[in-house]
Every structure is written in C-alpha cells, then in structure tokens.
Protein backbone atom coordinates (compact mmCIF):
# COMPACT_ATOMS: atom_id res chain seq x y z
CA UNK A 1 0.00 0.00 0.00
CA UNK A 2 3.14 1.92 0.51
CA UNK A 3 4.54 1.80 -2.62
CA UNK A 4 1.45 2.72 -4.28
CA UNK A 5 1.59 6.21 -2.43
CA UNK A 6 2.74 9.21 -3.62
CA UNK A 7 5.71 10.85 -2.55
CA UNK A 8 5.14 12.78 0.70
CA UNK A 9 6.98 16.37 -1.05
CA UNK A 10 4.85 16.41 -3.99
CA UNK A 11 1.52 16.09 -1.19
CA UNK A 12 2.66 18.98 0.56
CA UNK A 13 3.24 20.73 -2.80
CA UNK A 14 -0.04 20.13 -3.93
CA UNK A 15 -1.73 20.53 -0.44
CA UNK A 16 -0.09 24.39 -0.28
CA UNK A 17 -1.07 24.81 -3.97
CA UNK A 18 -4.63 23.94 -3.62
CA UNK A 19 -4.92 25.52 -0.47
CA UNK A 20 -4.11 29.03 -1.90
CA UNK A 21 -4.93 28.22 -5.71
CA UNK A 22 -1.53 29.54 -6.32
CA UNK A 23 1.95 28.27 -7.18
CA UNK A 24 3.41 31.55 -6.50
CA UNK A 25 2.02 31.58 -3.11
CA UNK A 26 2.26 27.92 -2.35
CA UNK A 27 6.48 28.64 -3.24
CA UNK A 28 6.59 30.91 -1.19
CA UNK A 29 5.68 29.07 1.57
CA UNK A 30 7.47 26.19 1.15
CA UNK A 31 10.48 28.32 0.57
CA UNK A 32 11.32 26.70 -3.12
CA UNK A 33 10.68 28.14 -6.56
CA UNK A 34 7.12 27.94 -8.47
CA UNK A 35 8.50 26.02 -11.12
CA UNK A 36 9.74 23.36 -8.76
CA UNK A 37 6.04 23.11 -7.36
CA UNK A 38 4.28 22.93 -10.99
CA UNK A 39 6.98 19.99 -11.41
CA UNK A 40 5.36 18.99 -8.09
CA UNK A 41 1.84 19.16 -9.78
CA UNK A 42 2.76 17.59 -12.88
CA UNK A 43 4.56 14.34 -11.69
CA UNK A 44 1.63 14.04 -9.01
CA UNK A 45 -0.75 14.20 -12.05
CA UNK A 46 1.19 11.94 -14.29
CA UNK A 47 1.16 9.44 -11.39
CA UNK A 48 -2.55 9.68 -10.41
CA UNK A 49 -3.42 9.68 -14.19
CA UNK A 50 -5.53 12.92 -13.99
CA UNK A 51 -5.84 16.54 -13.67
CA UNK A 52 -5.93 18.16 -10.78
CA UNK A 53 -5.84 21.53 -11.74
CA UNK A 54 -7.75 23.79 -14.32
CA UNK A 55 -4.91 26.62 -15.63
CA UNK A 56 -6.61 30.01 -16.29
CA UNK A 57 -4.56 33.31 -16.97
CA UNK A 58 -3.16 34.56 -13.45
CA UNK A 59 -5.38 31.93 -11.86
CA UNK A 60 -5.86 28.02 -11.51
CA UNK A 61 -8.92 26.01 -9.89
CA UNK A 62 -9.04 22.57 -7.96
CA UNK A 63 -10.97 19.71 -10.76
CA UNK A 64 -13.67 17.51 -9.29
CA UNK A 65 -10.16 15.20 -8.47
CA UNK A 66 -8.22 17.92 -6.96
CA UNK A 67 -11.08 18.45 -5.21
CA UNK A 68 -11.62 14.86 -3.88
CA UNK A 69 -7.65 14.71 -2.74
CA UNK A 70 -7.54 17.42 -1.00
CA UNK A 71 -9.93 16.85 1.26
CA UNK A 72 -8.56 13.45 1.93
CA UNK A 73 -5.03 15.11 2.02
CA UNK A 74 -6.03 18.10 4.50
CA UNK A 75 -7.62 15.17 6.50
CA UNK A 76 -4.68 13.10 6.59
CA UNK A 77 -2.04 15.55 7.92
CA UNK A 78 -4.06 17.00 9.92
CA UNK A 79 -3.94 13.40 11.92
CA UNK A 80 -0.23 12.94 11.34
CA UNK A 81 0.38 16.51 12.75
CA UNK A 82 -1.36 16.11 15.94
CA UNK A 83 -0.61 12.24 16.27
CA UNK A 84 3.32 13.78 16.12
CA UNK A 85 2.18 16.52 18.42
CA UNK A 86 0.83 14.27 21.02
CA UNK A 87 4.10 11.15 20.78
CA UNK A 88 6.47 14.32 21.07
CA UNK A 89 4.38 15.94 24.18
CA UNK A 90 4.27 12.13 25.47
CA UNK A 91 8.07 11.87 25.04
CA UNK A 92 8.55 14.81 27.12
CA UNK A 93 10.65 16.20 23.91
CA UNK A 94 11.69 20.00 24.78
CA UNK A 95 14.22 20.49 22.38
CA UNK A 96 13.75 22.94 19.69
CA UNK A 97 15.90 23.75 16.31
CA UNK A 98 16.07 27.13 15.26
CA UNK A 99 16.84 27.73 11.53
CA UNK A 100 18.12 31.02 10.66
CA UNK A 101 21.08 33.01 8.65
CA UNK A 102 24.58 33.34 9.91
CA UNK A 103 24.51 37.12 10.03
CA UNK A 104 21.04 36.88 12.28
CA UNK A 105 22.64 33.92 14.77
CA UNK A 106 26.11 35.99 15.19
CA UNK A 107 24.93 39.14 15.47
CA UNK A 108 21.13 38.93 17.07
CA UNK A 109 20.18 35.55 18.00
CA UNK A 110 23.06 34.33 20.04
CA UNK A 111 23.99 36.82 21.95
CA UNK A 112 20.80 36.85 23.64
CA UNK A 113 19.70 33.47 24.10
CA UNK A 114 21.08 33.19 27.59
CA UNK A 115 18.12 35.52 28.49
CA UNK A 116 16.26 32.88 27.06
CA UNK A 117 18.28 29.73 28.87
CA UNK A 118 17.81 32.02 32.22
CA UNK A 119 13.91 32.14 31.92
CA UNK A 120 13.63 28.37 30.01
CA UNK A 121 16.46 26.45 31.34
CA UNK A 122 14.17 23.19 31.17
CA UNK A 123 14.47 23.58 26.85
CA UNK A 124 17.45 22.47 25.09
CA UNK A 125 17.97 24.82 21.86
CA UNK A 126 19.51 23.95 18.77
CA UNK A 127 20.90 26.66 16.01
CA UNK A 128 20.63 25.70 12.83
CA UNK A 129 22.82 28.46 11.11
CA UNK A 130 23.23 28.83 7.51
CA UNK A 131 22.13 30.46 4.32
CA UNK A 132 20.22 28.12 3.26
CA UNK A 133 16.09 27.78 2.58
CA UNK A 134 14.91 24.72 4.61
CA UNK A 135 11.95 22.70 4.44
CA UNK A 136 10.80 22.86 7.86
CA UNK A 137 9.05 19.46 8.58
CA UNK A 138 11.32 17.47 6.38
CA UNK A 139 14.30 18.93 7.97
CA UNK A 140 12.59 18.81 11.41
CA UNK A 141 12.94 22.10 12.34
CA UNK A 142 10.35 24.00 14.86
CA UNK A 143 11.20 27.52 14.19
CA UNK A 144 12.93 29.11 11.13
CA UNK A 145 13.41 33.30 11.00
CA UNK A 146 13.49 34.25 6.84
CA UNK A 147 14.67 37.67 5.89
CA UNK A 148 12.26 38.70 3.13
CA UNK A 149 9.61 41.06 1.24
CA UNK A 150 6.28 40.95 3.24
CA UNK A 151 4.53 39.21 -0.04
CA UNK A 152 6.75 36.41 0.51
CA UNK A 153 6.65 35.66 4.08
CA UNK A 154 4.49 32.52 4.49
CA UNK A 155 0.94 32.49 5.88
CA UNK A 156 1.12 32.54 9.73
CA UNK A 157 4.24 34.17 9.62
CA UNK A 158 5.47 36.99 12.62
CA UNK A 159 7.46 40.48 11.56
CA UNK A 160 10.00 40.47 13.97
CA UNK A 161 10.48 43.95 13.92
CA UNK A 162 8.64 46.71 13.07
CA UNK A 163 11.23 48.23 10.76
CA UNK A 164 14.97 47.56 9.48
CA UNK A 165 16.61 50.94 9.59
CA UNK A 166 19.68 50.86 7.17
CA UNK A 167 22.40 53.58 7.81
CA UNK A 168 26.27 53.62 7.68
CA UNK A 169 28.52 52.35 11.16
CA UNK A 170 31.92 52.11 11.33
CA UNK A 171 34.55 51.74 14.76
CA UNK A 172 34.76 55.11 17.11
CA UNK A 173 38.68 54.59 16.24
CA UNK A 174 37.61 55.38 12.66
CA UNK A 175 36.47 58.96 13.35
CA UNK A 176 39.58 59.66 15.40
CA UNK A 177 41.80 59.36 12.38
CA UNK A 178 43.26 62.79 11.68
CA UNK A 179 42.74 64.04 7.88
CA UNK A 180 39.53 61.53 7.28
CA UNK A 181 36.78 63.32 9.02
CA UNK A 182 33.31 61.80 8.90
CA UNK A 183 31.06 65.17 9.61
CA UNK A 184 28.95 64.63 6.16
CA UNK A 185 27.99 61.65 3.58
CA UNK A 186 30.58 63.48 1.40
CA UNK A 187 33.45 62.20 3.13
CA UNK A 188 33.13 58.97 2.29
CA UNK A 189 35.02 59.59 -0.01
CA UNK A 190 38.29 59.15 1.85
CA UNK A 191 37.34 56.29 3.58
CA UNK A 192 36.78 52.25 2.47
CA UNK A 193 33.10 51.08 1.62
CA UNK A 194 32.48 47.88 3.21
CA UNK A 195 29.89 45.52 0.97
CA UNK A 196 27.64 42.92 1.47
CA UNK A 197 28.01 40.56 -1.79
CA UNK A 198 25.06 38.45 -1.81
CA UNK A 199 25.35 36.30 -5.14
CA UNK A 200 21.13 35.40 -4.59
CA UNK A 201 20.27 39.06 -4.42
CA UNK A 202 21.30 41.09 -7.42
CA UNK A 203 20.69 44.47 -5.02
CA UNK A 204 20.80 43.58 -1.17
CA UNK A 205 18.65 45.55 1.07
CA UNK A 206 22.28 46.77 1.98
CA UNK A 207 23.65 47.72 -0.69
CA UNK A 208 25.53 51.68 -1.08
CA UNK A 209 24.09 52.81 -3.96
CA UNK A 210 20.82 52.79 -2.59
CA UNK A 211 21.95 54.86 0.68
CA UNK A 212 23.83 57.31 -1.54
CA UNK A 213 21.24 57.95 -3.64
CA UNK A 214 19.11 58.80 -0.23
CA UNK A 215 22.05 61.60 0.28
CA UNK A 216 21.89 62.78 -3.35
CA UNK A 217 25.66 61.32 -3.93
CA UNK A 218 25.61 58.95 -6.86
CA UNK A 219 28.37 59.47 -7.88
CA UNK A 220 30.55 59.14 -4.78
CA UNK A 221 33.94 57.10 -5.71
CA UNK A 222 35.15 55.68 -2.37
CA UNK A 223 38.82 55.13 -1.52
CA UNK A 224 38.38 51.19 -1.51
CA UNK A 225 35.94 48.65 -1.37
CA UNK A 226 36.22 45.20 0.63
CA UNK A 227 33.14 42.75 -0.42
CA UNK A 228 31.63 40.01 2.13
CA UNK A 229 29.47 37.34 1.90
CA UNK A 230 28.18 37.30 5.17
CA UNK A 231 26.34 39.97 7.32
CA UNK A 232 28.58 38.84 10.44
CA UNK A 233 32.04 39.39 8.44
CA UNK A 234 30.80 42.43 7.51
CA UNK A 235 30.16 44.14 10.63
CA UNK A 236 33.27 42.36 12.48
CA UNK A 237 35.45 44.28 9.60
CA UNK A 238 33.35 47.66 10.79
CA UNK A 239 34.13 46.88 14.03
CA UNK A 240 37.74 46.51 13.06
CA UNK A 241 38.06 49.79 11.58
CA UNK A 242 38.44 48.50 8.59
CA UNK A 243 36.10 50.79 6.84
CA UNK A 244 32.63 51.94 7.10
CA UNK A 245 29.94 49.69 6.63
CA UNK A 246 25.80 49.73 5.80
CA UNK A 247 24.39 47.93 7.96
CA UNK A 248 20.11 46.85 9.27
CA UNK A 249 19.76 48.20 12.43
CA UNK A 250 18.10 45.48 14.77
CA UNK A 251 21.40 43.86 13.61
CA UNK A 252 24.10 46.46 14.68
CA UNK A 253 22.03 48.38 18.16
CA UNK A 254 23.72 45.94 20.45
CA UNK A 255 26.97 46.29 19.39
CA UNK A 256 26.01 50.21 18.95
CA UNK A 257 25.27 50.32 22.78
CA UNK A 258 28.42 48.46 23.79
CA UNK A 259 30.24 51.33 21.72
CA UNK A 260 32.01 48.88 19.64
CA UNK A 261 30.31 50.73 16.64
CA UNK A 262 28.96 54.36 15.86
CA UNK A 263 26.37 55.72 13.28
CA UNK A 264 28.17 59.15 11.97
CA UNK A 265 25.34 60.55 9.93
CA UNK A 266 21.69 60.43 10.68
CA UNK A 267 20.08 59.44 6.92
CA UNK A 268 18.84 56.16 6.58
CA UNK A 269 16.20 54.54 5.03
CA UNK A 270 14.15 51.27 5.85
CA UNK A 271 14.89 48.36 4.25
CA UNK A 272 11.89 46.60 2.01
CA UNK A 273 11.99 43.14 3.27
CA UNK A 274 11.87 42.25 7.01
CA UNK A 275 12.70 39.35 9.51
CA UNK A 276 9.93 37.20 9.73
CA UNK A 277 9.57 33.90 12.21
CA UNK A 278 7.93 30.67 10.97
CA UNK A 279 6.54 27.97 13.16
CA UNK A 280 6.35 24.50 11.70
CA UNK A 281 2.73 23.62 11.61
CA UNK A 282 3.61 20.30 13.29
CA UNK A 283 5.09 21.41 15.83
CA UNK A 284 3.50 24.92 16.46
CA UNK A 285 1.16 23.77 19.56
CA UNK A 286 4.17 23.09 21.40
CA UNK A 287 4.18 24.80 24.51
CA UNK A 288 7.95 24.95 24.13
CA UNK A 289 7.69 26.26 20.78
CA UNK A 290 5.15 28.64 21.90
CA UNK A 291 7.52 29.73 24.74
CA UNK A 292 10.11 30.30 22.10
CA UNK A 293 7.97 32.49 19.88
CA UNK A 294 6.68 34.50 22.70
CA UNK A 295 10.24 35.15 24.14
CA UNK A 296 11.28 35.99 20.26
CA UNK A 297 8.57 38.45 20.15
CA UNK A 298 8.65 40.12 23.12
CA UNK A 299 12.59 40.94 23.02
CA UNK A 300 12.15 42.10 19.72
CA UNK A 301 9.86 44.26 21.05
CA UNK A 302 11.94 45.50 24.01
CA UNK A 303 14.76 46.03 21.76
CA UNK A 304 13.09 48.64 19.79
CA UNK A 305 12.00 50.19 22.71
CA UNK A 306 15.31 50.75 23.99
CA UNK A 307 16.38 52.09 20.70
C-alpha cells in the first residue's frame, strides 16, 4: 500500500497549492521556486493519471479530483500533525531547532539566548545556522526566522520587527583618524566602503548605492571597497576599523550600545523586506515552541524600545 503512495513532497506541494490556488504563493511558503512546485503538480498528475488543476490566466482552480484529494489530504495531515504533536508531548521532547542566517545567529540571536536559557532552562535549543532555505518538517525544524519582502513571508508568519533601519557604522577609532573626518555623507570619499556581496540578491537591502542615492551622492567614488558574503564578516570588519559599513539596524544596536560601533550621519532609510519567524505547523502547539515564539517576540519588542 506503501509503494502505491505518492511521494510525501509532492503532497505537501499540492496541499499548499490547492490551499491558496496559487503556485506563487504555495512557493513561497514552502520556501522553493514555483517552477519546482508545478513539477510537483505535474509528476503528481502523471502518477494519479488525472488533472488536478484547471490553468486560467493569473489563476488556476481545484478539478472535481483535486477536489476529492484534498480533502482526503487536508484530512490526513491534519492526523499525522497532531498524532506527532501528542508522541512528542508524550516523550517529554523539549528540544527545539532554530533555523536562521549566519549574520542573524552571530549578530542577534546568540547573543541573547542566555536571556532565554535564564527564563527556560528546562528547553534544550539547537541553532541551525546557515544560508540556506529549509523545508521545515522534512528537515525537522520547529522555528525558522526568513529575511524577506512581506509578499513572501508565508501564511502565519510573525514580523519580527517593526522596521529595518539601514544607515552607515563604522569603529569610534575610525572617526579619530586625523585628515579623514566623517562630519557629512561626502566624506566617504576618503574612507573604504564595506559591501555585502550576496550572489542570490542582485541588489541587497544593503547595498551603497541605494543609501547614496538617499544623500543625493551617486556618484561618490570611495577610496576602496572590501566585499563580504556574510552579514557577520561584515560588521566584524566595521568593528575593526576597517572601513565603514551599511548595515540593518536590529542587527548592529547591540553592538552600537556596547560602543564597539557608531552611526556618523543620521540618513537612513528602511529596508523593504523584514525578519519574519515561521513555526512549523507540526510542531507549532508546542508549549515549548510557543515559549520560544513569545520570548522571540517580546525581546524584539523590548529592543526597539530601547532604541
């Protein structure tokens, strides 16, 4: 009976699709391309031998099949998730992994998870740090946070914060050097630009030509340039006084505060995508995972209040 079964990816490809009649949307949220779930769609039809789907310009519809499996599909996770629920509340499980970016884990995450340890030492957390897109339930992850545009943030998903200021920070040694003053955005011109190279973004959210044209300065040829891959590199070489970098500000206030970093100009703008936190549907009654969300939340929260 097994073997006669589809494969359990292209379910929850069509189960997403048919829930929001969209393979935009449904890609989205399962954080891989639309083509890959229309590929989804069409080996799931080619192995069911029908339709499932009616394709209309900007728009498709369930068929009377589509129809018919997902109800029985809806049904059946429904009872897998809260069977899984239930053995993992039986077990006594209260371990959660955490799936997020290097740049958020270095420079926001862990620094303040012993706040978390010191109100929840009973949970055992797990940081699953990389660049990478993961597939929450087939990875096994609770809790992912995405950095993306608001259209793209899954359904269910949290803003983290309620804005990501992005201005230029560089070390307090930096505006000590004599001859390089940093009084106005025009002096950047004797200083090094520090860049975040991201080869999936062909314009990051932090990129310098957007800041400069904020200031009116185009044109601005710095005296260097240093590129990084990683938000985390970045900012350590800022904090180095290696040059002056653009950075989000939920990302850089702690480090601001400790005054390993300084903003020298007050322009900024805010940032078009935003840190959003994703709960695996599996796993989202939890009360550990709940305890992790609300302590997620709520220092979010506090650290824009202290701003």
């Amino acid at each position: 009976m097994i073997r006669k079964l589809p494969s359990l990816d292209l379910i929850r490809g069509f189960e997403a699709a048919a829930r929001n009649l969209s393979f935009t949307k449904a890609a989205a949220e399962l954080f891989v391309t639309q083509s890959a779930v229309s590929r989804q769609i069409k080996a799931l039809e080619e192995q069911l031998g029908v339709s499932l789907f009616r394709r209309r310009y900007r728009a498709i519809l369930l068929t009377e099949a589509g129809q018919v499996l997902f109800r029985a599909v809806t049904e059946a996770l429904g009872v897998l998730a809260d069977t899984t629920a239930k053995l993992q509340a039986q077990a006594g499980s209260k371990s959660i992994t955490v799936s997020c970016t290097l740049g958020f884990a270095s420079l926001w995450l862990v620094p303040r998870l012993a706040d978390f340890r010191e109100q929840h030492p009973d949970i055992d957390l797990r940081i699953s740090a990389n660049n990478e897109i993961l597939d929450l339930d087939r990875e096994r992850i609770e809790v992912a946070i995405r950095y993306c545009l608001p259209e793209l943030a899954p359904a269910g998903a949290l803003r983290l914060f309620c804005n990501e200021d992005v201005f230029p920070v560089c070390s307090p040694e930096l505006l000590k050097k004599s001859g390089k003053p940093l009084l106005h955005p025009a002096d950047l011109a004797q200083h090094v630009l520090l860049h975040l190279s991201d080869q999936e973004i062909k314009l990051p959210t932090t990129a310098w030509p957007t800041w400069l044209e904020v200031v009116k300065l185009q044109n601005l040829k710095p005296a260097g340039s240093l590129y990084f891959s990683h938000d985390d590199h970045l900012i350590q070489a800022a904090v180095d006084g290696q040059g002056v970098a653009l950075a989000l500000g939920p990302l850089v206030r702690r480090l601001m505060k400790l005054g390993k970093l300084v903003a020298p100009f007050a322009q900024k703008f805010c940032s078009p995508r935003g840190y959003y936190l994703v709960v695996s549907k599996a796993d989202g009654a939890r009360a550990e995972v709940k305890d992790f969300v609300a302590w997620m939340t709520g220092r979010a929260r506090l650290d824009a209040r202290r701003r």
